[in-house]
PDB file of N, CA and C in Angstrom:
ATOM      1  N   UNK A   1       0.846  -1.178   0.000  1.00  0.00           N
ATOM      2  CA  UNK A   1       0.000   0.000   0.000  1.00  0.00           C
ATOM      3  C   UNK A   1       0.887   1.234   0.000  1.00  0.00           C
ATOM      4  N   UNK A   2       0.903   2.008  -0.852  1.00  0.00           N
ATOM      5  CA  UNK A   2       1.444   3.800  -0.958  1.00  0.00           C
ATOM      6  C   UNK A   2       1.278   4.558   0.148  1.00  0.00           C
ATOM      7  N   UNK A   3       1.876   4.991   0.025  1.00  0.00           N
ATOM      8  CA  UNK A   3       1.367   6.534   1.213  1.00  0.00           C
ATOM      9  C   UNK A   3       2.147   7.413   0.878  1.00  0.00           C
ATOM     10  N   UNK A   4       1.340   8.897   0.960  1.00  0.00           N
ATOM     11  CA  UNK A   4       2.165  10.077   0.947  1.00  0.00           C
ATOM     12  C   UNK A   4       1.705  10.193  -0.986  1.00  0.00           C
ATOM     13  N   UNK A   5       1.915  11.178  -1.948  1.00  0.00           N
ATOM     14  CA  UNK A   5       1.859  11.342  -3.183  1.00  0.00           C
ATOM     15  C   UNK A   5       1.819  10.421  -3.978  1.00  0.00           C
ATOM     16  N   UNK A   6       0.922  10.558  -4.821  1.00  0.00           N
ATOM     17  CA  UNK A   6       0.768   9.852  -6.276  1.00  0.00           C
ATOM     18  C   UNK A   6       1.647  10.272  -7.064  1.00  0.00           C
ATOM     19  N   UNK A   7       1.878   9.912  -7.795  1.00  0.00           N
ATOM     20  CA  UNK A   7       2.503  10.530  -9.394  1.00  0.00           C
ATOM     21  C   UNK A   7       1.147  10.386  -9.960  1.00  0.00           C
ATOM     22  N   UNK A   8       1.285  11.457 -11.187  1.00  0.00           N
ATOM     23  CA  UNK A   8       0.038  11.707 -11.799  1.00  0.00           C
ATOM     24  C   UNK A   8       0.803  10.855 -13.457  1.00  0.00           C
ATOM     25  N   UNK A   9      -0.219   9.967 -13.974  1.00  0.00           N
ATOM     26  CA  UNK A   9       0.590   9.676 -15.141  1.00  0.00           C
ATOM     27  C   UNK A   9      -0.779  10.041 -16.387  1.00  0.00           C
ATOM     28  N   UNK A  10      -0.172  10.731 -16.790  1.00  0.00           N
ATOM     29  CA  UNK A  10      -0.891  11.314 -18.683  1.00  0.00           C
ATOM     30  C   UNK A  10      -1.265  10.454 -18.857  1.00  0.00           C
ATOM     31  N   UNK A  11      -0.645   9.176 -19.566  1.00  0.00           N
ATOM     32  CA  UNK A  11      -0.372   8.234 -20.501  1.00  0.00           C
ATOM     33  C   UNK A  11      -1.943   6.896 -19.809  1.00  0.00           C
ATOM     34  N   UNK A  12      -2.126   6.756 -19.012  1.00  0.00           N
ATOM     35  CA  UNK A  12      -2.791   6.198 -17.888  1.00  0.00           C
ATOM     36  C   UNK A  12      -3.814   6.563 -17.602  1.00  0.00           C
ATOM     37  N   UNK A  13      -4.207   8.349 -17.479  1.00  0.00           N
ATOM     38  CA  UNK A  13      -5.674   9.104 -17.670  1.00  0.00           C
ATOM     39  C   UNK A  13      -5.922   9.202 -18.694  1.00  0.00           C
ATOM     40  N   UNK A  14      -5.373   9.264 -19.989  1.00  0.00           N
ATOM     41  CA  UNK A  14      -5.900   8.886 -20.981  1.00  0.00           C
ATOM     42  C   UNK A  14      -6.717   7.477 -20.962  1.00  0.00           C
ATOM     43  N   UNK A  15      -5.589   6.393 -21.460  1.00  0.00           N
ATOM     44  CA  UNK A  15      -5.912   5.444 -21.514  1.00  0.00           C
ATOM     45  C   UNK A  15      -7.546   4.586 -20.469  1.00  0.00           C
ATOM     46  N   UNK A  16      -7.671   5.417 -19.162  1.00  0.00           N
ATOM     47  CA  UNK A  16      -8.509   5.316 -18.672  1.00  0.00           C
ATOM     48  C   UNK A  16     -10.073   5.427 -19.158  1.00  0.00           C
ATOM     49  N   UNK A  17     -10.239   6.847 -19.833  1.00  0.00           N
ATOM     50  CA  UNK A  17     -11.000   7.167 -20.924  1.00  0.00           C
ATOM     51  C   UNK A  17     -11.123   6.928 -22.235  1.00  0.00           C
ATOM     52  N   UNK A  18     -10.419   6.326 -22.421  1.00  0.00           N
ATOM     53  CA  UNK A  18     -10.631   6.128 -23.801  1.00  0.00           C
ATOM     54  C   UNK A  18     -10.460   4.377 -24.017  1.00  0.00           C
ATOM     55  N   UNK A  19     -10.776   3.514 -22.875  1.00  0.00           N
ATOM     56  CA  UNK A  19     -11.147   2.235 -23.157  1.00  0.00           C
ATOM     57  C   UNK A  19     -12.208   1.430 -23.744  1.00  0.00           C
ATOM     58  N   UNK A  20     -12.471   0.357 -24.081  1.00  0.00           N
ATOM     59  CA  UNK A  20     -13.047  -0.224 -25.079  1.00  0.00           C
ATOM     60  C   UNK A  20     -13.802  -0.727 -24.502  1.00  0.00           C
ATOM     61  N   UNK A  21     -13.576  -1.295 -23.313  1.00  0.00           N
ATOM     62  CA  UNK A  21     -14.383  -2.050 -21.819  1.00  0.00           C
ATOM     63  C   UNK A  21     -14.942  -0.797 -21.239  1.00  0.00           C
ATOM     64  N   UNK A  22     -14.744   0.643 -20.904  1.00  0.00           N
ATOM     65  CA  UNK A  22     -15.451   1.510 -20.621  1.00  0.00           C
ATOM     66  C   UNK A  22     -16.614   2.505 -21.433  1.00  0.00           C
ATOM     67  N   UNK A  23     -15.963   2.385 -23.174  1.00  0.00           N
ATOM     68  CA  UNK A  23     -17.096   2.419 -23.938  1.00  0.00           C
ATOM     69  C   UNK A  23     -18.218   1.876 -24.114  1.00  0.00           C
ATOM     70  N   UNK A  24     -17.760   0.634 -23.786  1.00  0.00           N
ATOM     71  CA  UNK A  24     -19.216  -0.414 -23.570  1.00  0.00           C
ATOM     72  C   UNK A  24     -19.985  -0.242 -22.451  1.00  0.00           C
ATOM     73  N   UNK A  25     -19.602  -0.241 -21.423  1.00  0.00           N
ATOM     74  CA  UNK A  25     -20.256  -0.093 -20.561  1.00  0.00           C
ATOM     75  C   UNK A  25     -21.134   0.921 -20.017  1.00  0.00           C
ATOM     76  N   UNK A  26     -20.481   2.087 -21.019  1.00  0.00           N
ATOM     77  CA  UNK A  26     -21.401   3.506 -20.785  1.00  0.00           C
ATOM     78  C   UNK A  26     -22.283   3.386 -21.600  1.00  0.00           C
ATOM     79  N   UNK A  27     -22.382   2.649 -22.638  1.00  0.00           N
ATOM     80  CA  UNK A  27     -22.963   2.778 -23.878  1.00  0.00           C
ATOM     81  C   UNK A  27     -24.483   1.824 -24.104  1.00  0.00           C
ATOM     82  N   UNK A  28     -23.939   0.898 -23.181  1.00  0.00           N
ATOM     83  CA  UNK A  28     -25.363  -0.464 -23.239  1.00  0.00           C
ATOM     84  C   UNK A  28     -25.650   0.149 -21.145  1.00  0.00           C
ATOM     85  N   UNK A  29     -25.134   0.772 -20.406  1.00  0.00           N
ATOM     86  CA  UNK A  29     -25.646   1.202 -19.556  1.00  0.00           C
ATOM     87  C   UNK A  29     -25.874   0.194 -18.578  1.00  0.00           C
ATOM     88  N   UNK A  30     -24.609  -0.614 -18.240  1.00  0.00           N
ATOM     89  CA  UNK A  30     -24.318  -1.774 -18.124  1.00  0.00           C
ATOM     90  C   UNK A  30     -23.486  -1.657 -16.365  1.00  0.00           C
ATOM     91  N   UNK A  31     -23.660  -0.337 -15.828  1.00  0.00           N
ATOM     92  CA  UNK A  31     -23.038  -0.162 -14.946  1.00  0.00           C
ATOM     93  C   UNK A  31     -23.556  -0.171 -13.253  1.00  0.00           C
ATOM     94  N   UNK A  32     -23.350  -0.422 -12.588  1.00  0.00           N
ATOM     95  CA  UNK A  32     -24.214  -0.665 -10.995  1.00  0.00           C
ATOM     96  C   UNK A  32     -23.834   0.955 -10.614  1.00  0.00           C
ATOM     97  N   UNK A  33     -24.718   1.503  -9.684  1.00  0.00           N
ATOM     98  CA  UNK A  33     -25.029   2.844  -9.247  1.00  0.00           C
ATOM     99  C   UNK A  33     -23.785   3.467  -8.006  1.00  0.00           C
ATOM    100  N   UNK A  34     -23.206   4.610  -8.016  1.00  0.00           N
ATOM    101  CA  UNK A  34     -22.242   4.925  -7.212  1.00  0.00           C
ATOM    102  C   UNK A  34     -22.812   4.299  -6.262  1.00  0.00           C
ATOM    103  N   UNK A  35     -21.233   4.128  -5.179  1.00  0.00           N
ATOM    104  CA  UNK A  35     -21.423   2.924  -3.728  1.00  0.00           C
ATOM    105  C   UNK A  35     -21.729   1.773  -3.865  1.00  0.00           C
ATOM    106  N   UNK A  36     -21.811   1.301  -5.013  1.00  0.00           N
ATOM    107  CA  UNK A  36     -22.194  -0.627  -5.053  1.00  0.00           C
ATOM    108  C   UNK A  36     -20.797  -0.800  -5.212  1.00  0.00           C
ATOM    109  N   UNK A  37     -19.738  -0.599  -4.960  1.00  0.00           N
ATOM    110  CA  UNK A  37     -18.708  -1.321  -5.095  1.00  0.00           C
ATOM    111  C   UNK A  37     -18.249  -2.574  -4.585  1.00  0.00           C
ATOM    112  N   UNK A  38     -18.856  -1.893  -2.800  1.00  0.00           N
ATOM    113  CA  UNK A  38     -19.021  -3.123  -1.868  1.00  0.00           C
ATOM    114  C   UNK A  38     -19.688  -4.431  -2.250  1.00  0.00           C
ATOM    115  N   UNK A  39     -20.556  -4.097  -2.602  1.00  0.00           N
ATOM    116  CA  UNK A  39     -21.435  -5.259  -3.742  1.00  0.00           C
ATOM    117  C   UNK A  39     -20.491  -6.095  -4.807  1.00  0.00           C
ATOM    118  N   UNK A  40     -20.404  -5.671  -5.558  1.00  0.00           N
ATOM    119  CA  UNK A  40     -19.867  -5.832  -6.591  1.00  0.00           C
ATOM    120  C   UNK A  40     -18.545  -6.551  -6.701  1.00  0.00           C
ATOM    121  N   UNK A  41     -17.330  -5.813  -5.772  1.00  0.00           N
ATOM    122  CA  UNK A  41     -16.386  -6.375  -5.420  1.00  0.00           C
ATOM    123  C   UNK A  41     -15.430  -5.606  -4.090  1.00  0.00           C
ATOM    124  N   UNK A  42     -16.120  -6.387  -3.056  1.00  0.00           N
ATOM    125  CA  UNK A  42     -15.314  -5.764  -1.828  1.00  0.00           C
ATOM    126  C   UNK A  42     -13.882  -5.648  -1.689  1.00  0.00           C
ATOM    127  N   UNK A  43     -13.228  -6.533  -2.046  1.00  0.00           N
ATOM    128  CA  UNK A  43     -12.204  -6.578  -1.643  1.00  0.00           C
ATOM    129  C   UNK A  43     -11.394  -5.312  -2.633  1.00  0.00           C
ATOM    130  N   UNK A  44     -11.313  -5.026  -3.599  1.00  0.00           N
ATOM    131  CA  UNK A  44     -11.206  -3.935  -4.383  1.00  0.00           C
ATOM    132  C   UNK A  44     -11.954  -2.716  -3.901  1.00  0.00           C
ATOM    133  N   UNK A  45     -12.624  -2.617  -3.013  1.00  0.00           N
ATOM    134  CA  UNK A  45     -13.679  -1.467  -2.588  1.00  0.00           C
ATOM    135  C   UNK A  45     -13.120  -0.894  -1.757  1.00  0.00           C
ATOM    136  N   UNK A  46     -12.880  -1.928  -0.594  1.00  0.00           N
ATOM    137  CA  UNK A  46     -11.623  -1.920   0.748  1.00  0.00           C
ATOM    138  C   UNK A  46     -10.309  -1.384   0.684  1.00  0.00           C
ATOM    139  N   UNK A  47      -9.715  -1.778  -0.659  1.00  0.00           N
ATOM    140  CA  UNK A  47      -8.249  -1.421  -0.773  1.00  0.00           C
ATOM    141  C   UNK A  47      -8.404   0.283  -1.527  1.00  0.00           C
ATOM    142  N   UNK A  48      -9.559   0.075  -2.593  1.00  0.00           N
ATOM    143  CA  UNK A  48      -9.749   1.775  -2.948  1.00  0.00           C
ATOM    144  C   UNK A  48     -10.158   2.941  -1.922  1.00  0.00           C
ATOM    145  N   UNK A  49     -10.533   2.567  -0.978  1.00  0.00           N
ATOM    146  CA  UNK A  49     -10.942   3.116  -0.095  1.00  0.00           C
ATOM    147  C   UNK A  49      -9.513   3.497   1.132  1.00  0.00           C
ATOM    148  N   UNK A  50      -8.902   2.776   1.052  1.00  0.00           N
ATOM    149  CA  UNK A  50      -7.501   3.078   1.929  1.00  0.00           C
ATOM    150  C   UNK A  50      -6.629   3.576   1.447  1.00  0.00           C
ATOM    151  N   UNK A  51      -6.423   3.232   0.184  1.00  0.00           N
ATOM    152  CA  UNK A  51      -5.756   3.611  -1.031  1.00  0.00           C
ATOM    153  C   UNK A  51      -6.206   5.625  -0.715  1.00  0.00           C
ATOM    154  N   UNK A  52      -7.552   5.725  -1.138  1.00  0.00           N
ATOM    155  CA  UNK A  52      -7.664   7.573  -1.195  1.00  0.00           C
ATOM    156  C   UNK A  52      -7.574   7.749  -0.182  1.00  0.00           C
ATOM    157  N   UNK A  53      -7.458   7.133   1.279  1.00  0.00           N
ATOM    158  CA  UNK A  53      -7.569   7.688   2.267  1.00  0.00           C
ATOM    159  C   UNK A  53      -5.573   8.108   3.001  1.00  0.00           C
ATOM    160  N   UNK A  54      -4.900   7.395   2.159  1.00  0.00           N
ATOM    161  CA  UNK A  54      -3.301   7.190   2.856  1.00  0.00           C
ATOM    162  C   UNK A  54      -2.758   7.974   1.372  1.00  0.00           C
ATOM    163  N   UNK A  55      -3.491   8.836   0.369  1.00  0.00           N
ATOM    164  CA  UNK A  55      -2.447   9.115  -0.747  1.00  0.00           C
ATOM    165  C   UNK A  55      -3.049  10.306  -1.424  1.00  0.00           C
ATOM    166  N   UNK A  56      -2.148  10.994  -1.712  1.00  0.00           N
ATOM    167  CA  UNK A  56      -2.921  12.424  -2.490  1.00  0.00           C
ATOM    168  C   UNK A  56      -2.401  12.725  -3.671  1.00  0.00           C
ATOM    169  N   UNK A  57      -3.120  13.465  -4.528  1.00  0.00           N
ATOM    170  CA  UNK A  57      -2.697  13.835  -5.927  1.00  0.00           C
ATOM    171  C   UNK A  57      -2.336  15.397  -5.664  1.00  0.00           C
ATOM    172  N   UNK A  58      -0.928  15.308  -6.508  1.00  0.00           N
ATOM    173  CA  UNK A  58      -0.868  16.962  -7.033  1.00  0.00           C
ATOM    174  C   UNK A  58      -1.748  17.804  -7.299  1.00  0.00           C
ATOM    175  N   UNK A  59      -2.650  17.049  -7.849  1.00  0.00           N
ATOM    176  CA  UNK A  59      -3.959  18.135  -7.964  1.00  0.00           C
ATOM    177  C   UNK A  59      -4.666  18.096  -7.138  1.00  0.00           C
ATOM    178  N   UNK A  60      -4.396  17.717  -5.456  1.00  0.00           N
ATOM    179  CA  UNK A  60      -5.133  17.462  -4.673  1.00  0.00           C
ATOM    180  C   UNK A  60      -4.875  19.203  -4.037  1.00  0.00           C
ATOM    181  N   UNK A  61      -3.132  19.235  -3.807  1.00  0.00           N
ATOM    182  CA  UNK A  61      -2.571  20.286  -3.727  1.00  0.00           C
ATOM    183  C   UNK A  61      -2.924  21.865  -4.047  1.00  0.00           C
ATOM    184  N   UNK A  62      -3.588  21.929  -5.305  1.00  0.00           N
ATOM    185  CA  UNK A  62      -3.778  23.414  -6.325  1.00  0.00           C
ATOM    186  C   UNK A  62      -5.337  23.106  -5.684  1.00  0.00           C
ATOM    187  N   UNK A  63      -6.001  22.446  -5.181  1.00  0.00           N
ATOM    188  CA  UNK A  63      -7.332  22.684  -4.996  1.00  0.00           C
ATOM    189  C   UNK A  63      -7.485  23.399  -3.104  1.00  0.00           C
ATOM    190  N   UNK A  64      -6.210  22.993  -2.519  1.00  0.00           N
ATOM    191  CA  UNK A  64      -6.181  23.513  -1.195  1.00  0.00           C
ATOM    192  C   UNK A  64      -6.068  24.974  -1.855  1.00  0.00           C
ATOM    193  N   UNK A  65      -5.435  25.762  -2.611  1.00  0.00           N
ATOM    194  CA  UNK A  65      -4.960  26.722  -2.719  1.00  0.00           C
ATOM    195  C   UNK A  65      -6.308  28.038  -3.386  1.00  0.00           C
ATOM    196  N   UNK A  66      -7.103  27.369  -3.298  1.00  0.00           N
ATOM    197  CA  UNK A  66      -8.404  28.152  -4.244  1.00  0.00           C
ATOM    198  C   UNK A  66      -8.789  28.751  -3.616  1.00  0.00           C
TER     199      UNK A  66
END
């Protein structure tokens, strides 16, 4: 588990958006409703959840500053 800063990677937020498995899924509407993660798949829910809670983004940074 990380702690302390992310690196922010381009190459990776792209690729995030512009998947083939996420086109579909927006598209046939194929998706369970924010907070079903627990549902869906806890153990991935658990670790995302500790994960944002122990790590911050640079752009977490410029938003303290507003």
């Amino acid at each position: 588990m990380k702690f302390g800063m992310r690196k922010p990677s381009i190459r990776k937020s792209i690729a995030a958006r512009t998947s083939v498995k996420r086109y579909i899924r927006h598209s046939l509407g194929v998706k369970a409703p924010r907070g079903w993660g627990w549902i869906t798949n806890p153990k991935k829910a658990l670790y995302n959840k500790v994960y944002r809670k122990t790590t911050f983004s640079i752009f977490d940074i410029f938003k303290i500053f507003k």
